[in-house]
PDB file of N, CA and C in Angstrom:
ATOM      1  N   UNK A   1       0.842  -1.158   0.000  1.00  0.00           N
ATOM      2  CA  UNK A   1       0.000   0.000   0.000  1.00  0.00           C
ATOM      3  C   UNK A   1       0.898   1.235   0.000  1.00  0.00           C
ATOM      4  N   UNK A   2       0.272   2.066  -0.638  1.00  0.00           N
ATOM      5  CA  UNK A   2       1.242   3.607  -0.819  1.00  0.00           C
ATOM      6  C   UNK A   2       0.042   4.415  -0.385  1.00  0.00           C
ATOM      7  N   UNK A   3       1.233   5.402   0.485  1.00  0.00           N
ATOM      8  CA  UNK A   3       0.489   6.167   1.711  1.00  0.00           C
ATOM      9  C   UNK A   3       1.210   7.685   0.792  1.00  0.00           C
ATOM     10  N   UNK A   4      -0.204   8.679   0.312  1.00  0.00           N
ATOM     11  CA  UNK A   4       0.269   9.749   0.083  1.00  0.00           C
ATOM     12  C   UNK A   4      -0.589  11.063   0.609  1.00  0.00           C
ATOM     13  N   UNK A   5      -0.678  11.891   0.260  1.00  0.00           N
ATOM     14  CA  UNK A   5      -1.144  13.039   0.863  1.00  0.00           C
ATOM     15  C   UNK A   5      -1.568  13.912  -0.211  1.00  0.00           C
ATOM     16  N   UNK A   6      -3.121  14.021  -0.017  1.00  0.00           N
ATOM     17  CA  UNK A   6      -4.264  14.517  -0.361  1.00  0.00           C
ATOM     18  C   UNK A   6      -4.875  15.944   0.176  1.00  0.00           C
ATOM     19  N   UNK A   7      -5.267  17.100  -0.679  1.00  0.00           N
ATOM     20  CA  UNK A   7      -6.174  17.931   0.151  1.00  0.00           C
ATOM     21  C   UNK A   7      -7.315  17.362  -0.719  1.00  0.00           C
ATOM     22  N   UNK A   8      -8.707  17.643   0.490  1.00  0.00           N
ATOM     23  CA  UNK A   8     -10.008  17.007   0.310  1.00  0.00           C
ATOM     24  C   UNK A   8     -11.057  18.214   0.818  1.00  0.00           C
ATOM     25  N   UNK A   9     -11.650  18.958   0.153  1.00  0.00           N
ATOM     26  CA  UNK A   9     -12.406  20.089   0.375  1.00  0.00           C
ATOM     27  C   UNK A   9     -12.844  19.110   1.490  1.00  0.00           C
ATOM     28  N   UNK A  10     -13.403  20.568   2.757  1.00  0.00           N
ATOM     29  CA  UNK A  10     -14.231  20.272   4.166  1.00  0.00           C
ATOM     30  C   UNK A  10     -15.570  19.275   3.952  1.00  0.00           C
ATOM     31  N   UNK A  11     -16.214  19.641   3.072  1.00  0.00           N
ATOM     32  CA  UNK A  11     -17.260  19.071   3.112  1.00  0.00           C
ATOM     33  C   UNK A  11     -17.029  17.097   2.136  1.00  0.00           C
ATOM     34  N   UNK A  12     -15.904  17.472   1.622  1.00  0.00           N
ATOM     35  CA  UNK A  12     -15.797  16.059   1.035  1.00  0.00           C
ATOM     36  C   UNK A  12     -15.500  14.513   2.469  1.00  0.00           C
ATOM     37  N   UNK A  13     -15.082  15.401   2.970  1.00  0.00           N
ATOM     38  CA  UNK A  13     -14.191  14.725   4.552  1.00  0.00           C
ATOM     39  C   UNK A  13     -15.501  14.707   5.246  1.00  0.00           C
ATOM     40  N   UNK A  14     -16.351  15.423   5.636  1.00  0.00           N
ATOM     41  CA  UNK A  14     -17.521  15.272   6.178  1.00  0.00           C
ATOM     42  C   UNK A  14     -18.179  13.950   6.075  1.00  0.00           C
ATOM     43  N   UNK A  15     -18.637  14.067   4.698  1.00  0.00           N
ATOM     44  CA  UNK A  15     -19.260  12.932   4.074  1.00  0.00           C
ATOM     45  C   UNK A  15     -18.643  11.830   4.311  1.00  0.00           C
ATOM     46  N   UNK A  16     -17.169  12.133   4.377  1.00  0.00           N
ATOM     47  CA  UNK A  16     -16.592  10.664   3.870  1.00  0.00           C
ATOM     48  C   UNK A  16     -16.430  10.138   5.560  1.00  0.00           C
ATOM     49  N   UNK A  17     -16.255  10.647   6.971  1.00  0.00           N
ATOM     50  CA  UNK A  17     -16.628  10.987   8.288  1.00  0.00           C
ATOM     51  C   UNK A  17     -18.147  10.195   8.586  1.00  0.00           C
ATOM     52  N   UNK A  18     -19.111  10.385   7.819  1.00  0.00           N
ATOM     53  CA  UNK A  18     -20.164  10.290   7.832  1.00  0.00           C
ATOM     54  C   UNK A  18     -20.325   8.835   7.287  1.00  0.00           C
ATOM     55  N   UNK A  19     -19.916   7.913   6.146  1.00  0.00           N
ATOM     56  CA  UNK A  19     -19.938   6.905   5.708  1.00  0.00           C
ATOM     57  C   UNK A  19     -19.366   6.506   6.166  1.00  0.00           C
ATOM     58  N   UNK A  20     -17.979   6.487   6.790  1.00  0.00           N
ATOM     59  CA  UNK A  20     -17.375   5.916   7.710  1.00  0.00           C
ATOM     60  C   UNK A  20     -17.756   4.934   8.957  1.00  0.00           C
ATOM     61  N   UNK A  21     -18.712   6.352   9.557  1.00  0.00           N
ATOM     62  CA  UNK A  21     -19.583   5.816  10.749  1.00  0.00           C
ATOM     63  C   UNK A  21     -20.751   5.008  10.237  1.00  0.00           C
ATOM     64  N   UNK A  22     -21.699   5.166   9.286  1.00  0.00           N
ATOM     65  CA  UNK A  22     -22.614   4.216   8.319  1.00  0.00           C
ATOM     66  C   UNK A  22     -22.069   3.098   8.258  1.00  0.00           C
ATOM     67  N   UNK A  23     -21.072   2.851   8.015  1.00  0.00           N
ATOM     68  CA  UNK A  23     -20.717   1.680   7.580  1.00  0.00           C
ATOM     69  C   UNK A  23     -19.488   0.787   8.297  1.00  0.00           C
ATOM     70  N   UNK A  24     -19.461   1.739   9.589  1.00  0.00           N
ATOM     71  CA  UNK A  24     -18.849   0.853  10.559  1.00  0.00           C
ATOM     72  C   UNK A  24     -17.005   0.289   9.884  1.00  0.00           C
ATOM     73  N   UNK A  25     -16.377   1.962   9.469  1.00  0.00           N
ATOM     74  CA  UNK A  25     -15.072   1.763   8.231  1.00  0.00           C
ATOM     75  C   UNK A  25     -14.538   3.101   9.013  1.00  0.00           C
ATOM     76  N   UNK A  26     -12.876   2.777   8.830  1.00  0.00           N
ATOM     77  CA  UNK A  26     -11.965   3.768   9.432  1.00  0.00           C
ATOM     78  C   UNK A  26     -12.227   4.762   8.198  1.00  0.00           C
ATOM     79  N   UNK A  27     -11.973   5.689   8.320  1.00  0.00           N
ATOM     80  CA  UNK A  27     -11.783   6.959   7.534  1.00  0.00           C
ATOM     81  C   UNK A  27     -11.072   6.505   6.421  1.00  0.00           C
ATOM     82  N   UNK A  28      -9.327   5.640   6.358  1.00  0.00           N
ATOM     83  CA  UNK A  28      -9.208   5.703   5.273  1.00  0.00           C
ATOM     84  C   UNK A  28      -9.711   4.747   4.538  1.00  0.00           C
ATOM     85  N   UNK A  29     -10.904   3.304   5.435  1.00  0.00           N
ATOM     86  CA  UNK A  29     -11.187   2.346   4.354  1.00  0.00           C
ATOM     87  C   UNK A  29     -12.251   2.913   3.358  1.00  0.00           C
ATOM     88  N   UNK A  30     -12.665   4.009   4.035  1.00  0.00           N
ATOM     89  CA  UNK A  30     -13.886   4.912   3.224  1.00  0.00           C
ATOM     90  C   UNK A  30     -13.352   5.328   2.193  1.00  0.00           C
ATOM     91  N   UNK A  31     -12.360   5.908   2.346  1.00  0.00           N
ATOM     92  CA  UNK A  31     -12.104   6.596   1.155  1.00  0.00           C
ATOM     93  C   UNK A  31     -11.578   5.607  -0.093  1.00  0.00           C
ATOM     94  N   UNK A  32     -10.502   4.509  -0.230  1.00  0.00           N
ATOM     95  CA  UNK A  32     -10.776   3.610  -0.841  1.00  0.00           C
ATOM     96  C   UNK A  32     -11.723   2.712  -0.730  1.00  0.00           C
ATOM     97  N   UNK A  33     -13.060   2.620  -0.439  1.00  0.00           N
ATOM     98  CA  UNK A  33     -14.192   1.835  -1.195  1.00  0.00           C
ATOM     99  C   UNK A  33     -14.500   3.392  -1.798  1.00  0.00           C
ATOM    100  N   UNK A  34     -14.722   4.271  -1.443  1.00  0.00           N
ATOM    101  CA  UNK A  34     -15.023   5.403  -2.841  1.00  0.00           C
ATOM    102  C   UNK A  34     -14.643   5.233  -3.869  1.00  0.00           C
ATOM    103  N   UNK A  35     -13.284   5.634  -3.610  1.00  0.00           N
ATOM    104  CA  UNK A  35     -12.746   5.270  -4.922  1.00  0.00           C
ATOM    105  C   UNK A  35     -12.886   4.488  -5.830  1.00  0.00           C
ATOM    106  N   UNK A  36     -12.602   3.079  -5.421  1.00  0.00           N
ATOM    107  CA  UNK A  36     -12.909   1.987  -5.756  1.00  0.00           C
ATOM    108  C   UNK A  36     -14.360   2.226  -6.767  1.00  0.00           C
ATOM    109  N   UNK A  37     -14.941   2.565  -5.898  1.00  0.00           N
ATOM    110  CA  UNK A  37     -16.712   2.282  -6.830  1.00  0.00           C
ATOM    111  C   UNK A  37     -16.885   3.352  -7.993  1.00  0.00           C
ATOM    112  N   UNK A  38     -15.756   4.818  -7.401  1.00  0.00           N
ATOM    113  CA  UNK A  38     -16.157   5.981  -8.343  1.00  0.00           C
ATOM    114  C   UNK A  38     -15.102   5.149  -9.496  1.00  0.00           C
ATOM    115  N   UNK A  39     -14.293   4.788  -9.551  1.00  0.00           N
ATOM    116  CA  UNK A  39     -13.221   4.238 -10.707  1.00  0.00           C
ATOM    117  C   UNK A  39     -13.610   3.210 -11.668  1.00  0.00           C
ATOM    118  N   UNK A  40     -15.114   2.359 -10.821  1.00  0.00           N
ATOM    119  CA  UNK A  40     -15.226   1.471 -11.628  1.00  0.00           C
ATOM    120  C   UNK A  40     -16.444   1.891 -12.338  1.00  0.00           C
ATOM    121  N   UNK A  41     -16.959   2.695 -12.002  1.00  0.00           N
ATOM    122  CA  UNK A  41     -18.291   4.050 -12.603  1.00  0.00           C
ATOM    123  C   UNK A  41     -17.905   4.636 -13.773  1.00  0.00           C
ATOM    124  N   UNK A  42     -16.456   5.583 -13.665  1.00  0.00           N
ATOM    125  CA  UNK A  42     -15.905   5.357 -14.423  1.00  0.00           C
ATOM    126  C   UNK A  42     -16.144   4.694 -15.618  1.00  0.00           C
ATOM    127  N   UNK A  43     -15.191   3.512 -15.407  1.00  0.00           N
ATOM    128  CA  UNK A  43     -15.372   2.965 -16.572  1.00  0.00           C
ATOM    129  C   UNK A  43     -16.202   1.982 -16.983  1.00  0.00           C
ATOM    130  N   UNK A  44     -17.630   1.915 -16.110  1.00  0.00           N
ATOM    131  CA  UNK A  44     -18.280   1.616 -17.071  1.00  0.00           C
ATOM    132  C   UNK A  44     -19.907   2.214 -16.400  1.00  0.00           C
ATOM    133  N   UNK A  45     -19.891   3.681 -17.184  1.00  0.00           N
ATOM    134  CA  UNK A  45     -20.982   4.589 -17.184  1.00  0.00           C
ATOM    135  C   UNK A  45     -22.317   3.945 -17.336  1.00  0.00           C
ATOM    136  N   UNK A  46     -22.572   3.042 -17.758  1.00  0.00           N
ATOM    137  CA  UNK A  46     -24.173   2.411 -17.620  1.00  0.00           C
ATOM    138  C   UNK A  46     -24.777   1.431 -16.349  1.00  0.00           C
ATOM    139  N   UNK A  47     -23.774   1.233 -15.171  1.00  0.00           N
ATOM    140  CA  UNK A  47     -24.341   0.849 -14.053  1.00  0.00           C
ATOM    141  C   UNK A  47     -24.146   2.455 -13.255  1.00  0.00           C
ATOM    142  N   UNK A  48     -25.278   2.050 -12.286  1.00  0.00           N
ATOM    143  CA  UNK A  48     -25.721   2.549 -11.248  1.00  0.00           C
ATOM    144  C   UNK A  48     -24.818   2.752  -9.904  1.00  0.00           C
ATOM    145  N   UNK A  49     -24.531   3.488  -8.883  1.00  0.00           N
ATOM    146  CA  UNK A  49     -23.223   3.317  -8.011  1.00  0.00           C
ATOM    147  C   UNK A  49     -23.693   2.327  -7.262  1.00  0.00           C
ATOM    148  N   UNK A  50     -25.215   2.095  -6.853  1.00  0.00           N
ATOM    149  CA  UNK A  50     -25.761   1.267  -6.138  1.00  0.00           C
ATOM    150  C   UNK A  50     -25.320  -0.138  -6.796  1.00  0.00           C
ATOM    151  N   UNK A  51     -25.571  -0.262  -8.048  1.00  0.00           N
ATOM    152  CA  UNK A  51     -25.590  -1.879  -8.982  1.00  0.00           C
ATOM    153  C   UNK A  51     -23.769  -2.166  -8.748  1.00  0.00           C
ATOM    154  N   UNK A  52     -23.137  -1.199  -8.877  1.00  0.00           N
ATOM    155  CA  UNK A  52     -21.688  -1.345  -8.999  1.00  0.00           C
ATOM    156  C   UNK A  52     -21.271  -1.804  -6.955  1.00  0.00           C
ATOM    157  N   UNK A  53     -21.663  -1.296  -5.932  1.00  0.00           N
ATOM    158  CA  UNK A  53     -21.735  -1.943  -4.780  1.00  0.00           C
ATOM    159  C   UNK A  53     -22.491  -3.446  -4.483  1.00  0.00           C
ATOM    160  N   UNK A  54     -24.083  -3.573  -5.350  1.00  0.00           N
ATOM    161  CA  UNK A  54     -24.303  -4.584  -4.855  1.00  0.00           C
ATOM    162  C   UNK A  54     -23.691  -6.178  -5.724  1.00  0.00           C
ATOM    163  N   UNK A  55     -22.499  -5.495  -6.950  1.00  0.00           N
ATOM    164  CA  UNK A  55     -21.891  -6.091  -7.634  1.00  0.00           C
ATOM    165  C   UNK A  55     -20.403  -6.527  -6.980  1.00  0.00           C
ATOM    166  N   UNK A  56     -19.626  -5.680  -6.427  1.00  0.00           N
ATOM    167  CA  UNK A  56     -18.617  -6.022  -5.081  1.00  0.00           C
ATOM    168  C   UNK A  56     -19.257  -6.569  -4.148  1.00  0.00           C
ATOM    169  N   UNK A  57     -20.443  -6.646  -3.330  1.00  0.00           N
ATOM    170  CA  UNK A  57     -20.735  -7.378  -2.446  1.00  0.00           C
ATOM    171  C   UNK A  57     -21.103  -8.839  -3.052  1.00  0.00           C
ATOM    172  N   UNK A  58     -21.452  -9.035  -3.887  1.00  0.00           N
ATOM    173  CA  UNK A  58     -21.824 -10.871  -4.574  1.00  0.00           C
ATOM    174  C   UNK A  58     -20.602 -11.152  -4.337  1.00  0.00           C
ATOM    175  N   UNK A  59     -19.422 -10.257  -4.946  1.00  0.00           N
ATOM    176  CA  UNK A  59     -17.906 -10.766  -5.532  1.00  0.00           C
ATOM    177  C   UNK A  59     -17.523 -10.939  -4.033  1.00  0.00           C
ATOM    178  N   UNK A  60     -17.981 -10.248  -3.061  1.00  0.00           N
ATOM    179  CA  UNK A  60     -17.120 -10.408  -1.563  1.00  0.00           C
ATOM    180  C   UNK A  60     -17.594 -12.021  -1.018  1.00  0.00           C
ATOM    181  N   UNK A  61     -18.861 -12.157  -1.501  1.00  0.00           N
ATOM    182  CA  UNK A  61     -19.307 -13.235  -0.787  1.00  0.00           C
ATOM    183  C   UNK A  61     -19.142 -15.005  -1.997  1.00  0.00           C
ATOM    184  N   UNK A  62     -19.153 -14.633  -3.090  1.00  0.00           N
ATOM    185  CA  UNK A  62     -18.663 -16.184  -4.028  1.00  0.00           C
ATOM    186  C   UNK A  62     -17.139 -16.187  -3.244  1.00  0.00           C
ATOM    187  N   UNK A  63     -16.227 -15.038  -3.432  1.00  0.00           N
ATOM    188  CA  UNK A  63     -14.943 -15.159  -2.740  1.00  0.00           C
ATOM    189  C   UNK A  63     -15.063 -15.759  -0.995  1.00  0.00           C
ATOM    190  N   UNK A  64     -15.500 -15.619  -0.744  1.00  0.00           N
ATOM    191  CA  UNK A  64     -15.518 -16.418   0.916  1.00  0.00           C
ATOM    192  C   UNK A  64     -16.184 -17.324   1.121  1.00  0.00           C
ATOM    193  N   UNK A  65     -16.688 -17.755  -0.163  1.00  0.00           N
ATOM    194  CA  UNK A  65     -17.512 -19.093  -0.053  1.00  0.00           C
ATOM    195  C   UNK A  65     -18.921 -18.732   0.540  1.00  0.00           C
ATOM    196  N   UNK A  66     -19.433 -17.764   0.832  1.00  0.00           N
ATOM    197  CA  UNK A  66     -20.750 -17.320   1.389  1.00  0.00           C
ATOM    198  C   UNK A  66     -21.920 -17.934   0.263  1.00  0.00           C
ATOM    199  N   UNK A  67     -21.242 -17.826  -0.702  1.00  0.00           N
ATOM    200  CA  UNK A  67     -22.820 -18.212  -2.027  1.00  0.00           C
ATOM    201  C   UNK A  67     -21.800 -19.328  -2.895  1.00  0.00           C
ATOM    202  N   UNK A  68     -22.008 -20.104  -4.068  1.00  0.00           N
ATOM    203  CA  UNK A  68     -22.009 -20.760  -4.591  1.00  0.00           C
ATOM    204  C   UNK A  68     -22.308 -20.575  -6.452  1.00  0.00           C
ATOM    205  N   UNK A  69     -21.721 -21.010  -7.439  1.00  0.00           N
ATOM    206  CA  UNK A  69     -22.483 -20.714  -8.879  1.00  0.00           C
ATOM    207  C   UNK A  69     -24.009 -21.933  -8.849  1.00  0.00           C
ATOM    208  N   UNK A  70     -24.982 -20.988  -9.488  1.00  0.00           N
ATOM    209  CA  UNK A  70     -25.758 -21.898  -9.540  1.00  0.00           C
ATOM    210  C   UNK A  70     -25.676 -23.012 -10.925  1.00  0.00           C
ATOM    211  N   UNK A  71     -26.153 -24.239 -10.558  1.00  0.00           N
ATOM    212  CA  UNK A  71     -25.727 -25.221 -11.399  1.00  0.00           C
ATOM    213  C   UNK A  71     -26.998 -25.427 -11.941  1.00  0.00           C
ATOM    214  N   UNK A  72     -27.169 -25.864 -13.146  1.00  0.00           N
ATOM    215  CA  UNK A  72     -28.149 -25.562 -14.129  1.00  0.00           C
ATOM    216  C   UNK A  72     -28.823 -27.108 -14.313  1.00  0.00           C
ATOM    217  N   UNK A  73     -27.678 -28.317 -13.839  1.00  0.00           N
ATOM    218  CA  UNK A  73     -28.398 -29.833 -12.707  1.00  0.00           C
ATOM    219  C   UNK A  73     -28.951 -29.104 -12.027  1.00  0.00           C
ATOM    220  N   UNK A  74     -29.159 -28.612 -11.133  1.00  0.00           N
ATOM    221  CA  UNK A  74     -29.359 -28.724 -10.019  1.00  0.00           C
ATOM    222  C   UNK A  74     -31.269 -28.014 -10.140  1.00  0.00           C
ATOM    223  N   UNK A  75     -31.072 -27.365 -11.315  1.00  0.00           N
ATOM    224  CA  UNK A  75     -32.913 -26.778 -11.134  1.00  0.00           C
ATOM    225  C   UNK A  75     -33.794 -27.773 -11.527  1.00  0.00           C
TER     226      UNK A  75
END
């Protein structure tokens, strides 16, 4: 990890203060999942920021084994 130094208008830090506590995340994990979601918005402008989070959360949970692929036997 590379640690650098940022100015962040008052009110951007607020918010990001504010999601922090929402979501139960240190200040700087807030600011990289921002990023993260604004980067992948980015590049690809036809999802939603919501669809692009509840798209990292599937990926958090097939990765920990929480869910499974569904098998197309199996219906």
């Amino acid at each position: 990890m590379v640690r650098k130094t940022v100015l962040i208008d008052d009110d951007i830090v607020q918010q990001l203060n504010l999601l922090a506590k929402k979501e139960d995340r240190d200040f700087s994990s807030s600011i990289r999942y921002v990023l993260r979601i604004g980067l992948i918005a980015i590049q690809n402008p036809e999802l939603t920021a919501e669809e692009i989070k509840d798209i990292l959360e599937a990926k958090a949970e097939f990765e920990t084994g929480m869910v499974e692929e569904l098998s197309l036997e199996s219906l």
